[in-house]
C-alpha atoms as a PDB file:
ATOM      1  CA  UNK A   1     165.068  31.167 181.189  1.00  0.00           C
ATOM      2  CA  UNK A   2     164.860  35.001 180.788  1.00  0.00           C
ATOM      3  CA  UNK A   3     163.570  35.715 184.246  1.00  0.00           C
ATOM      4  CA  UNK A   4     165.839  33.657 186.276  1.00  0.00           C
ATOM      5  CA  UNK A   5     168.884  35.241 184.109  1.00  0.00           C
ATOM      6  CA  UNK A   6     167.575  38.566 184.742  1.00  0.00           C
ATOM      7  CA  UNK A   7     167.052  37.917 188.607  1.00  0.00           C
ATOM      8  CA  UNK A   8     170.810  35.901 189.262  1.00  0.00           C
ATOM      9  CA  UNK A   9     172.257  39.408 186.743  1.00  0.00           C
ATOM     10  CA  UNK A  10     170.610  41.737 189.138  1.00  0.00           C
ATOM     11  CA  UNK A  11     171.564  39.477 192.784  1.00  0.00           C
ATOM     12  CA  UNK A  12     175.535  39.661 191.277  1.00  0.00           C
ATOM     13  CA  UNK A  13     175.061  43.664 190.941  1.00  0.00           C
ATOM     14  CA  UNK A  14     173.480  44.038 193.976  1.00  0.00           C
ATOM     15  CA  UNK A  15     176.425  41.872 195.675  1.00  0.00           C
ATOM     16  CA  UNK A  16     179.208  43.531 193.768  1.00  0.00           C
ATOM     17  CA  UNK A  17     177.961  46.943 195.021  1.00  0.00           C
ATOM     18  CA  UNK A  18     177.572  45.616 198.310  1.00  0.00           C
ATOM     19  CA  UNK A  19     181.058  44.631 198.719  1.00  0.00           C
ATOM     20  CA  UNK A  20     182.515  47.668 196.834  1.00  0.00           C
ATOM     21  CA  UNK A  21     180.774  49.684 199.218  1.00  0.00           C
ATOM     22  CA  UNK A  22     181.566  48.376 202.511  1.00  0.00           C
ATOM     23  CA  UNK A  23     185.166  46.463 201.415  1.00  0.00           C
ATOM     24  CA  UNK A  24     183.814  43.115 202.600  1.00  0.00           C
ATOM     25  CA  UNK A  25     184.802  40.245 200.083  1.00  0.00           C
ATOM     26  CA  UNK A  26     181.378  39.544 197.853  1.00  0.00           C
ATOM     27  CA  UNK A  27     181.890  35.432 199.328  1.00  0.00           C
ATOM     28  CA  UNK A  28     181.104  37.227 203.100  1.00  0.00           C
ATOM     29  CA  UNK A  29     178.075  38.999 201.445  1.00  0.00           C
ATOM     30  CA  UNK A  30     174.719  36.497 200.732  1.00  0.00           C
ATOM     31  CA  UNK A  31     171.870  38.200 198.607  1.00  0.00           C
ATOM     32  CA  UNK A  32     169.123  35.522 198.100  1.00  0.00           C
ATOM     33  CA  UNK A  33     166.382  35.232 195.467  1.00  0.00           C
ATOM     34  CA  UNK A  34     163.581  34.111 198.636  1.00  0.00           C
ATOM     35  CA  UNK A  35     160.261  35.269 200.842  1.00  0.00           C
ATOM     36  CA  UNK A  36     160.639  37.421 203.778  1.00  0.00           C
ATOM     37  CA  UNK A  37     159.584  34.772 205.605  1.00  0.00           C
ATOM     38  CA  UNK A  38     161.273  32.169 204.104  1.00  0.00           C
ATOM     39  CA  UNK A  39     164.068  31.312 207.127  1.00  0.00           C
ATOM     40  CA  UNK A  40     167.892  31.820 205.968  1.00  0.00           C
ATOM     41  CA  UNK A  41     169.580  33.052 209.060  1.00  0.00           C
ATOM     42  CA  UNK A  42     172.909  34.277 206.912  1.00  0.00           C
ATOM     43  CA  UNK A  43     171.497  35.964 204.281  1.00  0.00           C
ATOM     44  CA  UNK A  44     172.203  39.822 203.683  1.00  0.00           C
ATOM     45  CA  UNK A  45     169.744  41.107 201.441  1.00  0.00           C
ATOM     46  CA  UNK A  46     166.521  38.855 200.475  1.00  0.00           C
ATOM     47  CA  UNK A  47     165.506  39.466 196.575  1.00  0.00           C
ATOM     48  CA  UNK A  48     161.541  38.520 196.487  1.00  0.00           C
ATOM     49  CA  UNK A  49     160.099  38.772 192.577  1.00  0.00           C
ATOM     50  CA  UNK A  50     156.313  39.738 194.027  1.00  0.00           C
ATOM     51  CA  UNK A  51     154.903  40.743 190.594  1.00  0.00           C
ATOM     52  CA  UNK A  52     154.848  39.495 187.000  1.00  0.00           C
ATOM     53  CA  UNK A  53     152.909  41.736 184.527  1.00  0.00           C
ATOM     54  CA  UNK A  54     152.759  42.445 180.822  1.00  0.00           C
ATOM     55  CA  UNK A  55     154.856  45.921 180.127  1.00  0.00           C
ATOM     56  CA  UNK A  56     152.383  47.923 178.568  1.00  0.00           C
ATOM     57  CA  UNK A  57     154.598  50.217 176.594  1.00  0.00           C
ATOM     58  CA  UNK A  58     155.791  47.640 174.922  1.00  0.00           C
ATOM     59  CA  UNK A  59     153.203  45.303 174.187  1.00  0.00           C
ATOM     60  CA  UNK A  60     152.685  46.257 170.808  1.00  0.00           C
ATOM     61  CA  UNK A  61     156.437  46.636 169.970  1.00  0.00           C
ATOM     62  CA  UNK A  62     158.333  44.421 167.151  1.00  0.00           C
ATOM     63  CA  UNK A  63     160.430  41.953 169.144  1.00  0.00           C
ATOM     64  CA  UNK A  64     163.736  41.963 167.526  1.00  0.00           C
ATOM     65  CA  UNK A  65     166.907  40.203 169.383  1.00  0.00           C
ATOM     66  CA  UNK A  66     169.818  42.275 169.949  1.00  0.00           C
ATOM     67  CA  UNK A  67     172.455  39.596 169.190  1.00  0.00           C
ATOM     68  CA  UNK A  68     172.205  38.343 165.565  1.00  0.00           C
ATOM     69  CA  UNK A  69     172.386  35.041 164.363  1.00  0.00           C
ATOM     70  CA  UNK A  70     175.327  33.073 162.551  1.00  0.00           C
ATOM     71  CA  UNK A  71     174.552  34.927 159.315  1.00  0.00           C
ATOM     72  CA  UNK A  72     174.255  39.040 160.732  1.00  0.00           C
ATOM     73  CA  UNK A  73     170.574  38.984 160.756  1.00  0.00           C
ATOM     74  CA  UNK A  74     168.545  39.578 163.198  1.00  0.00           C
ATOM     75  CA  UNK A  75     165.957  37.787 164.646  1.00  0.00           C
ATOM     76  CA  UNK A  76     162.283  39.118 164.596  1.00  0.00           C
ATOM     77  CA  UNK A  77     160.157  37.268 166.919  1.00  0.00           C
ATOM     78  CA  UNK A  78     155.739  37.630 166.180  1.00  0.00           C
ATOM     79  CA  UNK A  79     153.972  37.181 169.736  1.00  0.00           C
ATOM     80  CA  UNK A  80     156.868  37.996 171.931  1.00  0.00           C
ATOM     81  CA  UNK A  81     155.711  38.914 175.303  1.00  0.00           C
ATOM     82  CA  UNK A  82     157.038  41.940 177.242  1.00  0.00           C
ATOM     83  CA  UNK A  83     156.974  41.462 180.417  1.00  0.00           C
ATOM     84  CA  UNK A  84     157.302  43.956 183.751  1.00  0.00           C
ATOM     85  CA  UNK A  85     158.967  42.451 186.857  1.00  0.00           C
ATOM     86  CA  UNK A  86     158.492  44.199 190.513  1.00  0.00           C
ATOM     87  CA  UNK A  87     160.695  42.659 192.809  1.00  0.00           C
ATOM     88  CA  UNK A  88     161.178  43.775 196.701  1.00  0.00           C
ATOM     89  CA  UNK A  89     164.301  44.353 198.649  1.00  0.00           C
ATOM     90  CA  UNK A  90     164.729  43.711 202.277  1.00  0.00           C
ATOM     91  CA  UNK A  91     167.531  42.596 205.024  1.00  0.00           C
ATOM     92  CA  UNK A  92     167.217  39.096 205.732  1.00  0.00           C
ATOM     93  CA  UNK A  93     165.627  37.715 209.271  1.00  0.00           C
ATOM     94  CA  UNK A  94     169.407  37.498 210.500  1.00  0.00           C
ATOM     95  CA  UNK A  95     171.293  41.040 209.264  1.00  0.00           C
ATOM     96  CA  UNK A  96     172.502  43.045 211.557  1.00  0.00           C
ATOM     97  CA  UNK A  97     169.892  45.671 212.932  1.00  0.00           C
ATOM     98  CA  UNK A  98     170.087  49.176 212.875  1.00  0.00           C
ATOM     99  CA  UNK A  99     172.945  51.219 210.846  1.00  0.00           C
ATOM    100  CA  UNK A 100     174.632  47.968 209.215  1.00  0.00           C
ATOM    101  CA  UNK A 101     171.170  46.757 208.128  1.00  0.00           C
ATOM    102  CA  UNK A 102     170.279  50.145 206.833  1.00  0.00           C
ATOM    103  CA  UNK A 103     173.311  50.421 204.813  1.00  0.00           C
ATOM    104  CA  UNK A 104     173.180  47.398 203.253  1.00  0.00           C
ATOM    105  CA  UNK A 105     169.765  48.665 201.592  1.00  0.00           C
ATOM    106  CA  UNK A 106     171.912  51.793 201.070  1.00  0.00           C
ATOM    107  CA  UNK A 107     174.189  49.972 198.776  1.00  0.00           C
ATOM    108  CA  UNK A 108     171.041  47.774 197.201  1.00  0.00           C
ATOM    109  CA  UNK A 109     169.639  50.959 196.270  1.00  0.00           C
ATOM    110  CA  UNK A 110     172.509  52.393 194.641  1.00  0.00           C
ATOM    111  CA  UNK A 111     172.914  48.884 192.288  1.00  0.00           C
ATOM    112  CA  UNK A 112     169.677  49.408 191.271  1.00  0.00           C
ATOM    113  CA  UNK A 113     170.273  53.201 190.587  1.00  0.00           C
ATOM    114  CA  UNK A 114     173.585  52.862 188.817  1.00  0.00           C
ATOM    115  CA  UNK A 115     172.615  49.189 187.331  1.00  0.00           C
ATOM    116  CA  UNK A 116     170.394  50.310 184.116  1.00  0.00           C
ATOM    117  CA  UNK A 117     169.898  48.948 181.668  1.00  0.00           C
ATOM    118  CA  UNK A 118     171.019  45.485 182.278  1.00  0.00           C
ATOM    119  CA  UNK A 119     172.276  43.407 179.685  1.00  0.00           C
ATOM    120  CA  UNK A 120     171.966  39.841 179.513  1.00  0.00           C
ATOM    121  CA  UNK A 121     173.004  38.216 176.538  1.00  0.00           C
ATOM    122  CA  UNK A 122     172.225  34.438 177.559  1.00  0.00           C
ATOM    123  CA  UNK A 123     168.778  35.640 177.559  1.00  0.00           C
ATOM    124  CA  UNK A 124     169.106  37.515 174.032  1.00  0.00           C
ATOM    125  CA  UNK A 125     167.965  40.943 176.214  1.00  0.00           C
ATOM    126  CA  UNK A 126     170.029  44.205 175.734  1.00  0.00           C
ATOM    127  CA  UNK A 127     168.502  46.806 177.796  1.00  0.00           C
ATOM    128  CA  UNK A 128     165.963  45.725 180.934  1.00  0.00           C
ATOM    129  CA  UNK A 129     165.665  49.260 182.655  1.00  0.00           C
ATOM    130  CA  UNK A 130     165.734  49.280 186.793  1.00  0.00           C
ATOM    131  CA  UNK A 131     164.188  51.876 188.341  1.00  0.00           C
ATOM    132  CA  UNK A 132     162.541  52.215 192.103  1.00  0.00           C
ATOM    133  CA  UNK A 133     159.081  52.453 192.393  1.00  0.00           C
ATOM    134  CA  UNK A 134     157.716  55.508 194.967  1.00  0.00           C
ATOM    135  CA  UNK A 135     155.600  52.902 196.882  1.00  0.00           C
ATOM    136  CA  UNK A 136     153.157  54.682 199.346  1.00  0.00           C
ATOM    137  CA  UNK A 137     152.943  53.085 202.993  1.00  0.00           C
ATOM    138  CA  UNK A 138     149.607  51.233 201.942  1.00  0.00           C
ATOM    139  CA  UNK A 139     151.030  49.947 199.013  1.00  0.00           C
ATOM    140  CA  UNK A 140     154.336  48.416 200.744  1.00  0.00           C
ATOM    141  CA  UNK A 141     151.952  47.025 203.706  1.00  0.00           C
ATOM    142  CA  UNK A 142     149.668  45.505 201.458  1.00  0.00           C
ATOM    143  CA  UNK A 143     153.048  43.737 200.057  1.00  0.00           C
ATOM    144  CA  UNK A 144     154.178  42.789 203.618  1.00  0.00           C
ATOM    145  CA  UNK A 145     150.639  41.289 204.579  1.00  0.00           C
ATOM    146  CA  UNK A 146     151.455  38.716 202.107  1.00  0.00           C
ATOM    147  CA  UNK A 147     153.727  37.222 205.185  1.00  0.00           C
ATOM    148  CA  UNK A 148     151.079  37.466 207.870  1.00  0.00           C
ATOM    149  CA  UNK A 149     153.546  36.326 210.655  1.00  0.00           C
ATOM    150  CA  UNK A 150     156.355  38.515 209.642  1.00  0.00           C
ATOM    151  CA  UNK A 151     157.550  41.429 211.138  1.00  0.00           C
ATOM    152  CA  UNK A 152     157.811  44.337 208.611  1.00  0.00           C
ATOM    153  CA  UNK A 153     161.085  45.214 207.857  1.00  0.00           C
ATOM    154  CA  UNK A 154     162.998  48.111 205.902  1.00  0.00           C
ATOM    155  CA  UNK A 155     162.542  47.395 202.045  1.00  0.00           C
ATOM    156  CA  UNK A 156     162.322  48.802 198.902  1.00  0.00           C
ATOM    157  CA  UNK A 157     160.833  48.003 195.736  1.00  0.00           C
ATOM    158  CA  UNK A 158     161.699  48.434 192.076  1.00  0.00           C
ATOM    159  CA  UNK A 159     160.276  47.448 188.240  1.00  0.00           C
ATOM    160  CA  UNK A 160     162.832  45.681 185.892  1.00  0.00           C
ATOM    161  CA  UNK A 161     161.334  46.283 182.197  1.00  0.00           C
ATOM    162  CA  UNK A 162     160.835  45.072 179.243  1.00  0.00           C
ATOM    163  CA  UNK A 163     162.260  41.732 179.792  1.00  0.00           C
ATOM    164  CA  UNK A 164     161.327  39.691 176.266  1.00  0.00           C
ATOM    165  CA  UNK A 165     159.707  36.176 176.615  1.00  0.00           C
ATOM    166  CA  UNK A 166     160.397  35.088 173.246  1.00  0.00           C
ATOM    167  CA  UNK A 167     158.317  32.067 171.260  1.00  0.00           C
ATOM    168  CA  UNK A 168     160.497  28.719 170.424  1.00  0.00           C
ATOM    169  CA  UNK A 169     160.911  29.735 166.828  1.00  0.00           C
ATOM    170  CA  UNK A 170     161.316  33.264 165.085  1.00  0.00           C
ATOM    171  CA  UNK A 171     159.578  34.980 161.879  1.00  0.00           C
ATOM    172  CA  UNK A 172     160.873  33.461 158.621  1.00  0.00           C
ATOM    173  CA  UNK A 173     161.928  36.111 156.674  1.00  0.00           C
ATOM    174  CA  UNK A 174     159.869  37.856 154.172  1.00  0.00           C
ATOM    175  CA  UNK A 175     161.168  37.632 150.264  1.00  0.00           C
ATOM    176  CA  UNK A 176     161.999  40.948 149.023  1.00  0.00           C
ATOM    177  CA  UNK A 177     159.794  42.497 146.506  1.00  0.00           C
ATOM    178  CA  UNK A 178     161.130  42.460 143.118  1.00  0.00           C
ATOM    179  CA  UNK A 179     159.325  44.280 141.191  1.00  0.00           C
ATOM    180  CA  UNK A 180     159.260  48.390 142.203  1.00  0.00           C
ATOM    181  CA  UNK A 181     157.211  49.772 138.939  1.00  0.00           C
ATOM    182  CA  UNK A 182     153.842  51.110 139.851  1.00  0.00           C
ATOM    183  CA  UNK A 183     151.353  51.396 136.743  1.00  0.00           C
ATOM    184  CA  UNK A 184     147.990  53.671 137.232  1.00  0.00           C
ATOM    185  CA  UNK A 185     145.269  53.593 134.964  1.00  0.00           C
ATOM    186  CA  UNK A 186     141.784  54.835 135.148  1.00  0.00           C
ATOM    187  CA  UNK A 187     138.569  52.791 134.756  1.00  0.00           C
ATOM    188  CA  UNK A 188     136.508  53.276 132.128  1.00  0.00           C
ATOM    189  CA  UNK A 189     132.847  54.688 133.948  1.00  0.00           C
ATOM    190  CA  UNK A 190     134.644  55.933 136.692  1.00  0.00           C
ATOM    191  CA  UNK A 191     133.578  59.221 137.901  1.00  0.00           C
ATOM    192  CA  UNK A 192     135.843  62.301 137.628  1.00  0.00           C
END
């Protein structure tokens, strides 16, 4: 549930800054969640979600939802998993070559930029940070030799983190302690 959220909240920001950008009504505009060498002739951008790690800043971190529940508490979740998302960018098999193509990763780029944190409250997460990741050449070619009989084509890459996987059920809430007096004695024997 949380990933596809996340992924259809980042295609509507990459297609809203697509048509801002270039004044072409966001219906005209088609940025897919697919493979580069999955065939869609009239798509714009292709979205392709090529890695799914644990975020390891986080994965010790108390899970606690954002959006409370009917009665103002919030919700702590034990064994939440935070997760790290790498996704690549590219112009679809039919986009226009050259400048048109290269503008439309333009404007992809700038979403991404401009787009952090995302906030998706149908998936109970407040802030997933977006930021490009400074892929060397044998890093992105090692990506594109996933599609063997695809031509590489300009692309980009970027990390959306921490996106919460939460359990079915959160942490019942502790009872309060009632009792704050703290009594020290010493033990009889007990070396000074």
């Amino acid at each position: 549930m949380a990933i596809d959220a996340l992924t259809t909240a980042i295609i509507d920001r990459i297609q809203a800054s697509l048509s801002n950008r270039h004044n072409v009504p966001a219906d005209q505009l088609k940025v897919v969640l697919a493979s580069p060498d999955e065939v869609d002739s009239d798509a714009t951008l292709l979205l392709f979600l090529y890695l799914v790690t644990p975020d390891p800043e986080q994965r010790n971190a108390d899970r606690v939802r954002p959006f409370p529940t009917a009665d103002d508490r919030p919700q702590r979740f034990a064994q939440a998993v935070p997760l790290e998302l790498r996704y690549l960018v590219t112009t679809g098999a039919g986009a226009p070559p050259g400048p048109a193509g290269l503008a439309r990763i333009a404007g992809a780029i700038v979403a991404i930029e401009n787009g952090s944190p995302i906030v998706v409250p149908s998936a109970f997460q407040d802030a997933v940070w977006l930021s490009l990741l400074p892929l060397t050449s044998d890093e992105m070619s090692r990506i594109w030799g996933l599609f063997p009989n695809e031509n590489c084509r300009t692309s980009f890459a970027f990390r959306a983190a921490p996106l919460w996987i939460d359990p079915t059920s959160p942490i019942a809430p502790s009872t309060q302690v009632s009792d704050d007096n703290m009594r020290a004695s010493r033990l009889e024997g007990a070396a000074t």
